[in-house]
N, C-alpha and C. Protein backbone atom coordinates (compact mmCIF):
# COMPACT_ATOMS: atom_id res chain seq x y z
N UNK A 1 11.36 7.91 -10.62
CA UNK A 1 10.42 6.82 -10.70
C UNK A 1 10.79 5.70 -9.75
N UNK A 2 11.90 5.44 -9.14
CA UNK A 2 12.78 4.48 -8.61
C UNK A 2 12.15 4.55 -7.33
N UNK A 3 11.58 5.54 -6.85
CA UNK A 3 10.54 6.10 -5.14
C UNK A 3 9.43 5.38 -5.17
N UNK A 4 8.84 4.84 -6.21
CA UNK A 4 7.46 4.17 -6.10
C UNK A 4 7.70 2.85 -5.11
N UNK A 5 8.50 2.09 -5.73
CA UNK A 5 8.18 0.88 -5.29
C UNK A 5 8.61 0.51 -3.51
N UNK A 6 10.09 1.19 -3.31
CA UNK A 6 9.76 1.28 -1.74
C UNK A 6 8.69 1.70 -0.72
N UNK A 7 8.28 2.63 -1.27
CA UNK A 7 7.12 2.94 -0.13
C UNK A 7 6.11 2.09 -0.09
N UNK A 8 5.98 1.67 -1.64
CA UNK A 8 4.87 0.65 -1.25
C UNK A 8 5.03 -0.71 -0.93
N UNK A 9 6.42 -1.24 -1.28
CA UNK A 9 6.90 -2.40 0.02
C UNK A 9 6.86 -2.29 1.18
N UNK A 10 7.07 -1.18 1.74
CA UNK A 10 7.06 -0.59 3.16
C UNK A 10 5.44 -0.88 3.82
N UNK A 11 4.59 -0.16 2.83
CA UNK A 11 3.19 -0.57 3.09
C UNK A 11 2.69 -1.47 3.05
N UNK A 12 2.98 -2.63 2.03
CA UNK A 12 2.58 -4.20 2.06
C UNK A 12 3.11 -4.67 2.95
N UNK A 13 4.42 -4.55 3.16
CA UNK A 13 4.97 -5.62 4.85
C UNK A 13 4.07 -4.86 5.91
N UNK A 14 4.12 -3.86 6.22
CA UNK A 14 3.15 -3.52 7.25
C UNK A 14 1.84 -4.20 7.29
N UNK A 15 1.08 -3.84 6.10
CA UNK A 15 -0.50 -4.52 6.21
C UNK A 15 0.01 -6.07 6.05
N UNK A 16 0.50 -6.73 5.90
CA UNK A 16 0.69 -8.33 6.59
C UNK A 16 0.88 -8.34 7.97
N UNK A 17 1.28 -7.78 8.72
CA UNK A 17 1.29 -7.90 10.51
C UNK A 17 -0.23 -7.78 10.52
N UNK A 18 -0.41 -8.80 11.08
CA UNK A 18 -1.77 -8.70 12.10
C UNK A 18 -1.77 -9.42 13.43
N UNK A 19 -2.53 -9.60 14.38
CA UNK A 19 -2.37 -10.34 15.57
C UNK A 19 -2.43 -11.89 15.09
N UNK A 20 -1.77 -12.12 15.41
CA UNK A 20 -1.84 -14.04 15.34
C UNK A 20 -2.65 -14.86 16.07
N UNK A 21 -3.26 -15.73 15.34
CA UNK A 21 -4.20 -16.91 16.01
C UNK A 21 -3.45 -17.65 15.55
N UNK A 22 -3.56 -18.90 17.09
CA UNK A 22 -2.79 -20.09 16.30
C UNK A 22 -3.25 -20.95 15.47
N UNK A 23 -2.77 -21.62 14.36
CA UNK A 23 -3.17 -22.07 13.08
C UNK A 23 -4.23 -23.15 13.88
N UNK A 24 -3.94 -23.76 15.15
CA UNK A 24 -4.60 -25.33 15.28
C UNK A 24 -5.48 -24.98 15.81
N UNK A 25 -6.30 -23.88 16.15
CA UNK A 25 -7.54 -23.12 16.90
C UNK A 25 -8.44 -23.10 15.36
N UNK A 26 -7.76 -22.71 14.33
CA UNK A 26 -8.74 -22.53 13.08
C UNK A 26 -8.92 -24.38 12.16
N UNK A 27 -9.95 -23.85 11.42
CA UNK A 27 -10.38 -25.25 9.87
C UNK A 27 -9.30 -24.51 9.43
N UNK A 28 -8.85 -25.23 8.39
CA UNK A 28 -8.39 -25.14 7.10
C UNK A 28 -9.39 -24.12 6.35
N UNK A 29 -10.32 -24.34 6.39
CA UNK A 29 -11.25 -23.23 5.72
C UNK A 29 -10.91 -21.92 6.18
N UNK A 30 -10.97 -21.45 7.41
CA UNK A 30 -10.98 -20.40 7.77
C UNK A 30 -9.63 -19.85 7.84
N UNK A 31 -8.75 -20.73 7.93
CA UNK A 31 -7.44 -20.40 7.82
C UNK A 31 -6.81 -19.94 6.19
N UNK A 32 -8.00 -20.84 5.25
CA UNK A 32 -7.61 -19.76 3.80
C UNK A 32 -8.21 -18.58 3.87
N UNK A 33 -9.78 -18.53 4.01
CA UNK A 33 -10.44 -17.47 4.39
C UNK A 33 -9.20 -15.88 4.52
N UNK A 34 -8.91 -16.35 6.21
CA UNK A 34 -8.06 -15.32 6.29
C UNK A 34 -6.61 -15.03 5.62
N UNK A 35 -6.31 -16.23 4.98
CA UNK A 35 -5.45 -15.43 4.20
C UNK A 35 -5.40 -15.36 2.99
N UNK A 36 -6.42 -15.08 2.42
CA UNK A 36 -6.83 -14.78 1.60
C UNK A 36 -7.49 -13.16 1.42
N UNK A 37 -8.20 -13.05 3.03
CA UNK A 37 -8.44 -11.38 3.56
C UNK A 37 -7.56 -10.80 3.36
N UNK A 38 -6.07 -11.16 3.92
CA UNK A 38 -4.53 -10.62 4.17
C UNK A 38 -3.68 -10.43 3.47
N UNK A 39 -3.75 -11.32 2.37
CA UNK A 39 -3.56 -10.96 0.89
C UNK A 39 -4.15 -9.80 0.42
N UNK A 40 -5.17 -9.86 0.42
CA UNK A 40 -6.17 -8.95 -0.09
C UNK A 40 -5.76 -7.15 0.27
N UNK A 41 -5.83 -7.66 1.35
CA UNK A 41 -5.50 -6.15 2.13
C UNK A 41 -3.92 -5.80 1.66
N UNK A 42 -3.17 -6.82 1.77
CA UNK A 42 -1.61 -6.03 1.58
C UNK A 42 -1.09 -5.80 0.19
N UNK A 43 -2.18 -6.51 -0.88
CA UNK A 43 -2.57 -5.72 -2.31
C UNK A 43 -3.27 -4.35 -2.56
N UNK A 44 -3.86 -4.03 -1.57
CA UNK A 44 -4.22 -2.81 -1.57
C UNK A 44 -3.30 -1.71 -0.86
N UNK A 45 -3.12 -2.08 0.30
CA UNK A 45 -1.87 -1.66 0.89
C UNK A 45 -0.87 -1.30 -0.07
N UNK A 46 -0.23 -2.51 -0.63
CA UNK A 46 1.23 -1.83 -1.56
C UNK A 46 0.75 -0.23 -2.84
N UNK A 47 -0.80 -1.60 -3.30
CA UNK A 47 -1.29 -0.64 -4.45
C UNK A 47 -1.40 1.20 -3.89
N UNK A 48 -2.09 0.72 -2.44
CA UNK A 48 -2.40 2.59 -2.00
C UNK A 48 -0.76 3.35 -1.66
N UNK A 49 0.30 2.46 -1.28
CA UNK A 49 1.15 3.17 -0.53
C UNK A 49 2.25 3.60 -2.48
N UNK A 50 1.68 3.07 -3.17
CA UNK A 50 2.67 2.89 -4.73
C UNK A 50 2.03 4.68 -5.23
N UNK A 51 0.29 4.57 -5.16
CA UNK A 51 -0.56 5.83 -5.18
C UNK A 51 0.18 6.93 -4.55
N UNK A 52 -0.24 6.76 -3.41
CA UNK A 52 0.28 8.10 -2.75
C UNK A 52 1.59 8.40 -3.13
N UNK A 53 2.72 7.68 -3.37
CA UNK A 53 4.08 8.41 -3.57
C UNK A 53 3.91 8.87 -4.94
N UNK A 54 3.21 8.09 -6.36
CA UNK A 54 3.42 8.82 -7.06
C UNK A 54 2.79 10.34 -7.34
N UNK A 55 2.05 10.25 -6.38
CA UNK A 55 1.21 11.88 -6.39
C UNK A 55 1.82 12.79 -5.56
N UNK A 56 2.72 12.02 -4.80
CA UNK A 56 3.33 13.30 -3.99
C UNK A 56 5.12 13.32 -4.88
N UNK A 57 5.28 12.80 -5.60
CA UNK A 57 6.39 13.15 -6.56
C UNK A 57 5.96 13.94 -7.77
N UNK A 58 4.43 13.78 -8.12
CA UNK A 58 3.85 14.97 -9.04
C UNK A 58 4.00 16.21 -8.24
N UNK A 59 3.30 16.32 -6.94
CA UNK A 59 3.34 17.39 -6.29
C UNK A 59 4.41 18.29 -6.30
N UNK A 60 5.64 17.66 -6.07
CA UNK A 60 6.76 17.73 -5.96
C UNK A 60 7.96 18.40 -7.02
N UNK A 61 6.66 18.30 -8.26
CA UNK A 61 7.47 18.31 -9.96
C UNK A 61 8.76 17.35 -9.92
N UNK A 62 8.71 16.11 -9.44
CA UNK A 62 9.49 15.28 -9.84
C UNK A 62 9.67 14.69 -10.95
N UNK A 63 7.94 14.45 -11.06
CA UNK A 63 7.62 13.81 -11.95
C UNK A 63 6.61 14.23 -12.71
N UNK A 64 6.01 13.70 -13.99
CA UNK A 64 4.44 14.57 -14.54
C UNK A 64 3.62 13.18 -13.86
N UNK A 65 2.65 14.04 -13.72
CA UNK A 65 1.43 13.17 -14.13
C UNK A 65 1.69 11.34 -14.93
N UNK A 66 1.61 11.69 -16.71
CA UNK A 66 1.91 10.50 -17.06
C UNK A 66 3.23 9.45 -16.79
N UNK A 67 4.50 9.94 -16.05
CA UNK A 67 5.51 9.33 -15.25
C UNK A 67 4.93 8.32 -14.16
N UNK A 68 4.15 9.60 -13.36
CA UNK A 68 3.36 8.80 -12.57
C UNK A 68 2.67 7.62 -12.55
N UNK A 69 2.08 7.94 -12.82
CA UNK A 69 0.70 7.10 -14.03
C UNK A 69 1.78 5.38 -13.97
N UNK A 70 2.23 6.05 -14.80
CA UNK A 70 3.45 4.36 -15.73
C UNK A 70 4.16 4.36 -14.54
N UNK A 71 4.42 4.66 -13.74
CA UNK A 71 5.83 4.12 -12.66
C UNK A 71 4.90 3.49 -11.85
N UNK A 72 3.69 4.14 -11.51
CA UNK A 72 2.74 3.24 -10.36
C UNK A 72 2.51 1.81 -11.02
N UNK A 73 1.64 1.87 -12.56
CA UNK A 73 1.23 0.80 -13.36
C UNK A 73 2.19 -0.74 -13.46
N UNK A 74 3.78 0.10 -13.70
CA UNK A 74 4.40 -0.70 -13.66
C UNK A 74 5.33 -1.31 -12.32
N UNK A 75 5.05 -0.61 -11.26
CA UNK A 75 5.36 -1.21 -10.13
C UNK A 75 3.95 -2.20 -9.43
N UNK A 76 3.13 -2.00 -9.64
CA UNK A 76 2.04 -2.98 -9.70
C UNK A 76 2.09 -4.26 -10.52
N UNK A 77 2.60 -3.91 -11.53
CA UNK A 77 2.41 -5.25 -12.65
C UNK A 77 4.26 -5.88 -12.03
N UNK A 78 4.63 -5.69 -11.83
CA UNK A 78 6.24 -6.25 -11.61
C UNK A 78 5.42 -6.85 -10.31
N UNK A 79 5.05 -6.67 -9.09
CA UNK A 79 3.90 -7.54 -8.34
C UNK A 79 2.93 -8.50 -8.59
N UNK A 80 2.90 -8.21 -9.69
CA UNK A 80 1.30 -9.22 -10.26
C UNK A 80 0.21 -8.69 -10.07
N UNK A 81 0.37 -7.52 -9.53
CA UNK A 81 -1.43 -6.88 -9.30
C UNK A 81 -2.02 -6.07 -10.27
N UNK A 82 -2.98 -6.40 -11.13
CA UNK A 82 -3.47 -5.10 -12.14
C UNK A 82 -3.62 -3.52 -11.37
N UNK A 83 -3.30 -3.24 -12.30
CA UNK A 83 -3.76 -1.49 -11.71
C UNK A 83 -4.96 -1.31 -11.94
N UNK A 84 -6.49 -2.27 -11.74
CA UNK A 84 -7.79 -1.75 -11.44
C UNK A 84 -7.47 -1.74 -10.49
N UNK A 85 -6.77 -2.32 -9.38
CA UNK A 85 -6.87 -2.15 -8.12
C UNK A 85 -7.09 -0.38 -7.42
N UNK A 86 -5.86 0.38 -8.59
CA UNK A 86 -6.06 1.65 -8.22
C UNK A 86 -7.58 2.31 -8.13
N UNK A 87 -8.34 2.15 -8.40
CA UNK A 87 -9.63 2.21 -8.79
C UNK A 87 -10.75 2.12 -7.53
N UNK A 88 -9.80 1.57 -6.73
CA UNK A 88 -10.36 0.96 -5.88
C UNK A 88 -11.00 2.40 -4.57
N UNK A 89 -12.23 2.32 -4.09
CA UNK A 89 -12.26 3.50 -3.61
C UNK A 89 -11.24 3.19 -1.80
N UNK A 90 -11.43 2.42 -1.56
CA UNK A 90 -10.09 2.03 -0.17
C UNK A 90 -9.12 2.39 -0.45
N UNK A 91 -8.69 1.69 -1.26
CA UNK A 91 -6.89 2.11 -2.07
C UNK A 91 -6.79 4.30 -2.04
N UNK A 92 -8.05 4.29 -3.14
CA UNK A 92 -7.93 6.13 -3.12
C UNK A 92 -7.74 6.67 -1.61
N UNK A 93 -8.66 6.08 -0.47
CA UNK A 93 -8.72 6.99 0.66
C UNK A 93 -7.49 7.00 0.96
N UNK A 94 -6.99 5.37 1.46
CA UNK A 94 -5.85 5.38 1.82
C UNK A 94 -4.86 5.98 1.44
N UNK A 95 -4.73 6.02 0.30
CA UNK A 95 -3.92 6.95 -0.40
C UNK A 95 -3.54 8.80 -0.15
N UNK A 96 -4.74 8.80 -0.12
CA UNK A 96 -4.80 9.98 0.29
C UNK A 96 -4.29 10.07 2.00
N UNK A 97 -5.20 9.69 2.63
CA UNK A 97 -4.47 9.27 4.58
C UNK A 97 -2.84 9.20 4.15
N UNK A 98 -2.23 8.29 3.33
CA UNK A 98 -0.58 8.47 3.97
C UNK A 98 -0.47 9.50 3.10
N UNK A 99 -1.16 10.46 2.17
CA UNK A 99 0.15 11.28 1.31
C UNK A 99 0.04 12.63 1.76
N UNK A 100 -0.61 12.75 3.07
CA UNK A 100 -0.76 13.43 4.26
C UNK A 100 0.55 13.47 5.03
N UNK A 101 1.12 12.09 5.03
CA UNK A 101 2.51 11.69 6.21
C UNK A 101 3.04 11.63 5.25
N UNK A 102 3.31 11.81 4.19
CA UNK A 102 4.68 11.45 3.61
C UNK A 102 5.71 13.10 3.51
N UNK A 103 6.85 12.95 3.74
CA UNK A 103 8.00 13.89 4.05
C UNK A 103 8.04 14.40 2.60
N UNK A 104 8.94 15.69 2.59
CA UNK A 104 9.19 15.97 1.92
C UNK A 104 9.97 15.15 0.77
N UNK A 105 10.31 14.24 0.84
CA UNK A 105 11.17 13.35 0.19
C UNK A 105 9.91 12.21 -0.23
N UNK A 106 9.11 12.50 -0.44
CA UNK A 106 7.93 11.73 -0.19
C UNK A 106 7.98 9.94 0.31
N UNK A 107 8.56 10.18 1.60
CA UNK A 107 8.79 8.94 2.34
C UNK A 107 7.67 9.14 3.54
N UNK A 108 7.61 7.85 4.23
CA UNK A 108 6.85 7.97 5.77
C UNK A 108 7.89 7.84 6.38
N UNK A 109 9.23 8.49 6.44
CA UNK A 109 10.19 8.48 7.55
C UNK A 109 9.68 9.05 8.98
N UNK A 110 8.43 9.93 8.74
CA UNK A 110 7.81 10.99 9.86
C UNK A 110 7.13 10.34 10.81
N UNK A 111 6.76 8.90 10.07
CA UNK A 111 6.08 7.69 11.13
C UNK A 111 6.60 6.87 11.53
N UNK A 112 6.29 6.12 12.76
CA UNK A 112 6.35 4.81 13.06
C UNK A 112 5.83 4.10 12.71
N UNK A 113 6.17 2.36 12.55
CA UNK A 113 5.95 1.57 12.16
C UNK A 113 4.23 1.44 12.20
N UNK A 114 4.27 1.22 14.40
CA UNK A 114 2.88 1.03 14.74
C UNK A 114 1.60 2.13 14.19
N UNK A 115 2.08 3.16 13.97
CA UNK A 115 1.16 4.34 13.49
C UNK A 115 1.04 4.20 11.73
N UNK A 116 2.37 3.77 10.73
CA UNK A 116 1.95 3.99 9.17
C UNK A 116 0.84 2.52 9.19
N UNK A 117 1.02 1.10 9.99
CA UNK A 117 0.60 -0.09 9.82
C UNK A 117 -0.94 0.54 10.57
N UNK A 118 -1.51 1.15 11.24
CA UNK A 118 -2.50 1.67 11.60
C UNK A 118 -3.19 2.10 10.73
N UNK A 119 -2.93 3.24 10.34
CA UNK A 119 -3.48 3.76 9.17
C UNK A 119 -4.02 3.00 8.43
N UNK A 120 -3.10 2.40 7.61
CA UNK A 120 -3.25 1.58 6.51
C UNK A 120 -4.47 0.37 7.09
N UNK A 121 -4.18 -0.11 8.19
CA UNK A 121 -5.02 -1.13 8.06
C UNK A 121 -6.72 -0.72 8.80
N UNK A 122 -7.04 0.40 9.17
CA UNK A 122 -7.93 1.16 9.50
C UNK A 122 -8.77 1.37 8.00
N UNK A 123 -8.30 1.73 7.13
CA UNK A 123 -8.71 2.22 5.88
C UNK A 123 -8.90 0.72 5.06
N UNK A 124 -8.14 -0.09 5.46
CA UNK A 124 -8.17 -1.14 4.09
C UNK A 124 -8.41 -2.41 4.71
């Protein structure tokens, strides 16, 4: 159960890189705006990258199903994010897109940075 929550740290720091504008080009408005988008996205991000590992540790017979289930739930809630997020049909694709790359160890060791932060932010 201890595999959930790295990968999906791995995936939330990624979906926070984005290209930078400088703050004094934007309002204040638009500058919550977007981070508020960026938030948004790297809640889905952690939530999809938390998904995919626990399904590829079912795959795996690491774990059952309901392990799963509760190790994702509760690596979400130790974040603050409800698990409707899982629900989410972005979160599912994505999910599915990395549990494609994830290694046998169900890590993205098989990617690079610029390629897992692609993905992810293509989908979400």
């Amino acid at each position: 159960m201890a595999g959930i929550t790295p990968i999906g740290l791995l995936i939330g720091g990624l979906a926070l890189w984005a290209p930078m504008v400088r703050a004094e080009t934007m309002s204040p408005e638009t500058i919550r705006k977007v981070a508020r988008l960026e938030l948004a996205r790297s809640i889905r991000a952690f939530a999809a990258g938390s998904l995919a590992n626990g399904e590829c540790l079912v795959r795996r017979e690491q774990l059952s199903q309901q392990q799963a289930n509760q190790a994702t739930a509760i690596a979400l809630q130790e974040m603050g994010i409800s698990a409707a997020v899982l629900e989410n049909p972005q979160v599912r694709k994505a999910a599915d897109l990395l549990g494609q790359e994830l290694t046998d160890s169900c890590d993205l060791s098989s990617l690079d940075d610029k390629t897992a932060q692609q993905l992810v932010r293509d989908e979400l």
